[in-house]
C-alpha atoms as a PDB file:
ATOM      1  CA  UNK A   1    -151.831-160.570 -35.422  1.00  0.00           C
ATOM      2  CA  UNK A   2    -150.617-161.080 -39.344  1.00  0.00           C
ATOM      3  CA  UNK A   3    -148.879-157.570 -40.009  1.00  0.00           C
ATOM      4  CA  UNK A   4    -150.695-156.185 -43.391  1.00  0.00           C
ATOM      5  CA  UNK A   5    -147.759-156.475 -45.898  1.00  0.00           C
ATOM      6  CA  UNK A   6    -147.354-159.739 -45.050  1.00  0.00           C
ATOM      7  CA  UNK A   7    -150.929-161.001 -45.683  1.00  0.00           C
ATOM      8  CA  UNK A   8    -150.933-158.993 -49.138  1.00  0.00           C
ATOM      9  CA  UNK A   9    -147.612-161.033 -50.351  1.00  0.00           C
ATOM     10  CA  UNK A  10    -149.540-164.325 -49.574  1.00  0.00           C
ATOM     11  CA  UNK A  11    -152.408-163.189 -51.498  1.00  0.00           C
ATOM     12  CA  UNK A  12    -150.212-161.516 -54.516  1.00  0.00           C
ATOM     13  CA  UNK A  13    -148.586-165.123 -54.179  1.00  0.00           C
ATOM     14  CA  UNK A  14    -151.566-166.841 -54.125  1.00  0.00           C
ATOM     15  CA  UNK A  15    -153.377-165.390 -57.178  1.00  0.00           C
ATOM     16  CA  UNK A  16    -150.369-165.915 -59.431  1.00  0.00           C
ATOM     17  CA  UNK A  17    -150.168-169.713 -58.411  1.00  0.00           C
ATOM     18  CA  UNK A  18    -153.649-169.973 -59.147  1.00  0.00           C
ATOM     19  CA  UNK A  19    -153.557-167.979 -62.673  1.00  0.00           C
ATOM     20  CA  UNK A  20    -150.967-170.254 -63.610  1.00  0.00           C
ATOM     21  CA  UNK A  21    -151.925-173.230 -62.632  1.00  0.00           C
ATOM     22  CA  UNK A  22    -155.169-172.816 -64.051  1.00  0.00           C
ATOM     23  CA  UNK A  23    -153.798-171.937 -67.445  1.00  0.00           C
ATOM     24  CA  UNK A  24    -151.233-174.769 -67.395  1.00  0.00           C
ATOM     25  CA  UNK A  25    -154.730-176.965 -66.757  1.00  0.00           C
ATOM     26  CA  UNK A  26    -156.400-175.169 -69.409  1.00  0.00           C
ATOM     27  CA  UNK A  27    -153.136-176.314 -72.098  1.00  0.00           C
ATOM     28  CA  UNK A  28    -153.389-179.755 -71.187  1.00  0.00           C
ATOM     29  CA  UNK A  29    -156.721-180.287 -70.424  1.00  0.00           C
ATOM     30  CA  UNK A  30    -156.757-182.537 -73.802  1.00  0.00           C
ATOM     31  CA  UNK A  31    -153.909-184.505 -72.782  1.00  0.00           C
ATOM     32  CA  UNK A  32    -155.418-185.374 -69.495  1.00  0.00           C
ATOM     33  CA  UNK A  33    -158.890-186.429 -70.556  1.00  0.00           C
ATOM     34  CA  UNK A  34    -158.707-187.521 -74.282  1.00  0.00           C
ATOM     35  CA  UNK A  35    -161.992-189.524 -74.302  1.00  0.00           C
ATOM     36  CA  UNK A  36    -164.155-186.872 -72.080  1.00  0.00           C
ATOM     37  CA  UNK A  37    -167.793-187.090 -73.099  1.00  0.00           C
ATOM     38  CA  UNK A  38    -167.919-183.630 -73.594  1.00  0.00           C
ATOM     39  CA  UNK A  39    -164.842-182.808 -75.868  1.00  0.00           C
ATOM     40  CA  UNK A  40    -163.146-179.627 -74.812  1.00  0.00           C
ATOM     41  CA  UNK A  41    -163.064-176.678 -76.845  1.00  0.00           C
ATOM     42  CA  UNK A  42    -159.874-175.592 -78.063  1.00  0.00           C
ATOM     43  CA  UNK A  43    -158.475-173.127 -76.114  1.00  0.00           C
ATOM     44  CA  UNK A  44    -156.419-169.925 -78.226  1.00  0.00           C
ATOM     45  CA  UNK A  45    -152.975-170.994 -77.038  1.00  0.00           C
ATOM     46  CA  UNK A  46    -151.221-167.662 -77.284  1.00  0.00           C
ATOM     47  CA  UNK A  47    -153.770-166.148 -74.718  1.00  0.00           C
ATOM     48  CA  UNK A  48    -153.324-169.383 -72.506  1.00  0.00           C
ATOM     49  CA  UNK A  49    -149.382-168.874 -72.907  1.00  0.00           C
ATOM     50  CA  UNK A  50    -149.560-165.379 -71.602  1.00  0.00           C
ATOM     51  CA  UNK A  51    -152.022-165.985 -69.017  1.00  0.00           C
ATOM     52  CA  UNK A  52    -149.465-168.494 -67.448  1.00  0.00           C
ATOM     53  CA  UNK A  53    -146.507-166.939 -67.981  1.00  0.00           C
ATOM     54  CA  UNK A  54    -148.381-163.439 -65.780  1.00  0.00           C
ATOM     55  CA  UNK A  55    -149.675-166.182 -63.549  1.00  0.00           C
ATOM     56  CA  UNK A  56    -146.126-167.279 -63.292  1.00  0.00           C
ATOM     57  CA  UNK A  57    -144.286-163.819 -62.651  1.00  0.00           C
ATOM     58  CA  UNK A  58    -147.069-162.549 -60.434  1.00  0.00           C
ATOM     59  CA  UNK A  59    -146.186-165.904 -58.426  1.00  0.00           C
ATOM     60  CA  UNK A  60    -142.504-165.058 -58.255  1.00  0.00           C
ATOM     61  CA  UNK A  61    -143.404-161.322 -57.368  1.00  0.00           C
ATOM     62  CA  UNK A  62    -145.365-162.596 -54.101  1.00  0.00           C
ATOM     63  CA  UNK A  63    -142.562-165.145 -53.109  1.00  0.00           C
ATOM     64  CA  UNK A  64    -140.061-162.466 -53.439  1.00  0.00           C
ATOM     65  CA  UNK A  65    -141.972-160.045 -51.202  1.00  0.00           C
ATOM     66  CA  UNK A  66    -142.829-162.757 -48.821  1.00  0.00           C
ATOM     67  CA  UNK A  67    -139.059-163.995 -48.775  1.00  0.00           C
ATOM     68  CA  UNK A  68    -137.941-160.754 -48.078  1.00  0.00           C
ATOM     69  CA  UNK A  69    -140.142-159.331 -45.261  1.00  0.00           C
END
């Protein structure tokens, strides 16, 4: 059986990775697909910024907890 505090680090870990990959997607979204049929709304890059860079520490917190159990 997975011991508790180890499951919670992989799920800490997991959010963050997905919070910041999302909002790295979100940034270059136009980049990827300049001739989409639907054109993409433009996103407020400040709040995208911040998203990944919590995305990004909340990452590092759950690899550091995982690392060190």
């Amino acid at each position: 059986m997975i011991p508790l505090p180890e499951i919670l680090a992989e799920l800490v870990m997991a959010l963050g990775g997905a919070l910041f990959a999302a909002s790295v997607y979100a940034l270059l979204r136009p980049y990827l697909r300049p001739n989409a049929p639907d054109p993409a709304r433009p996103q407020a890059r400040g709040r995208v910024l911040i998203n990944a860079f919590i995305g990004f520490v909340v990452l590092v917190w759950g690899f550091a907890s995982f690392i060190s159990r």
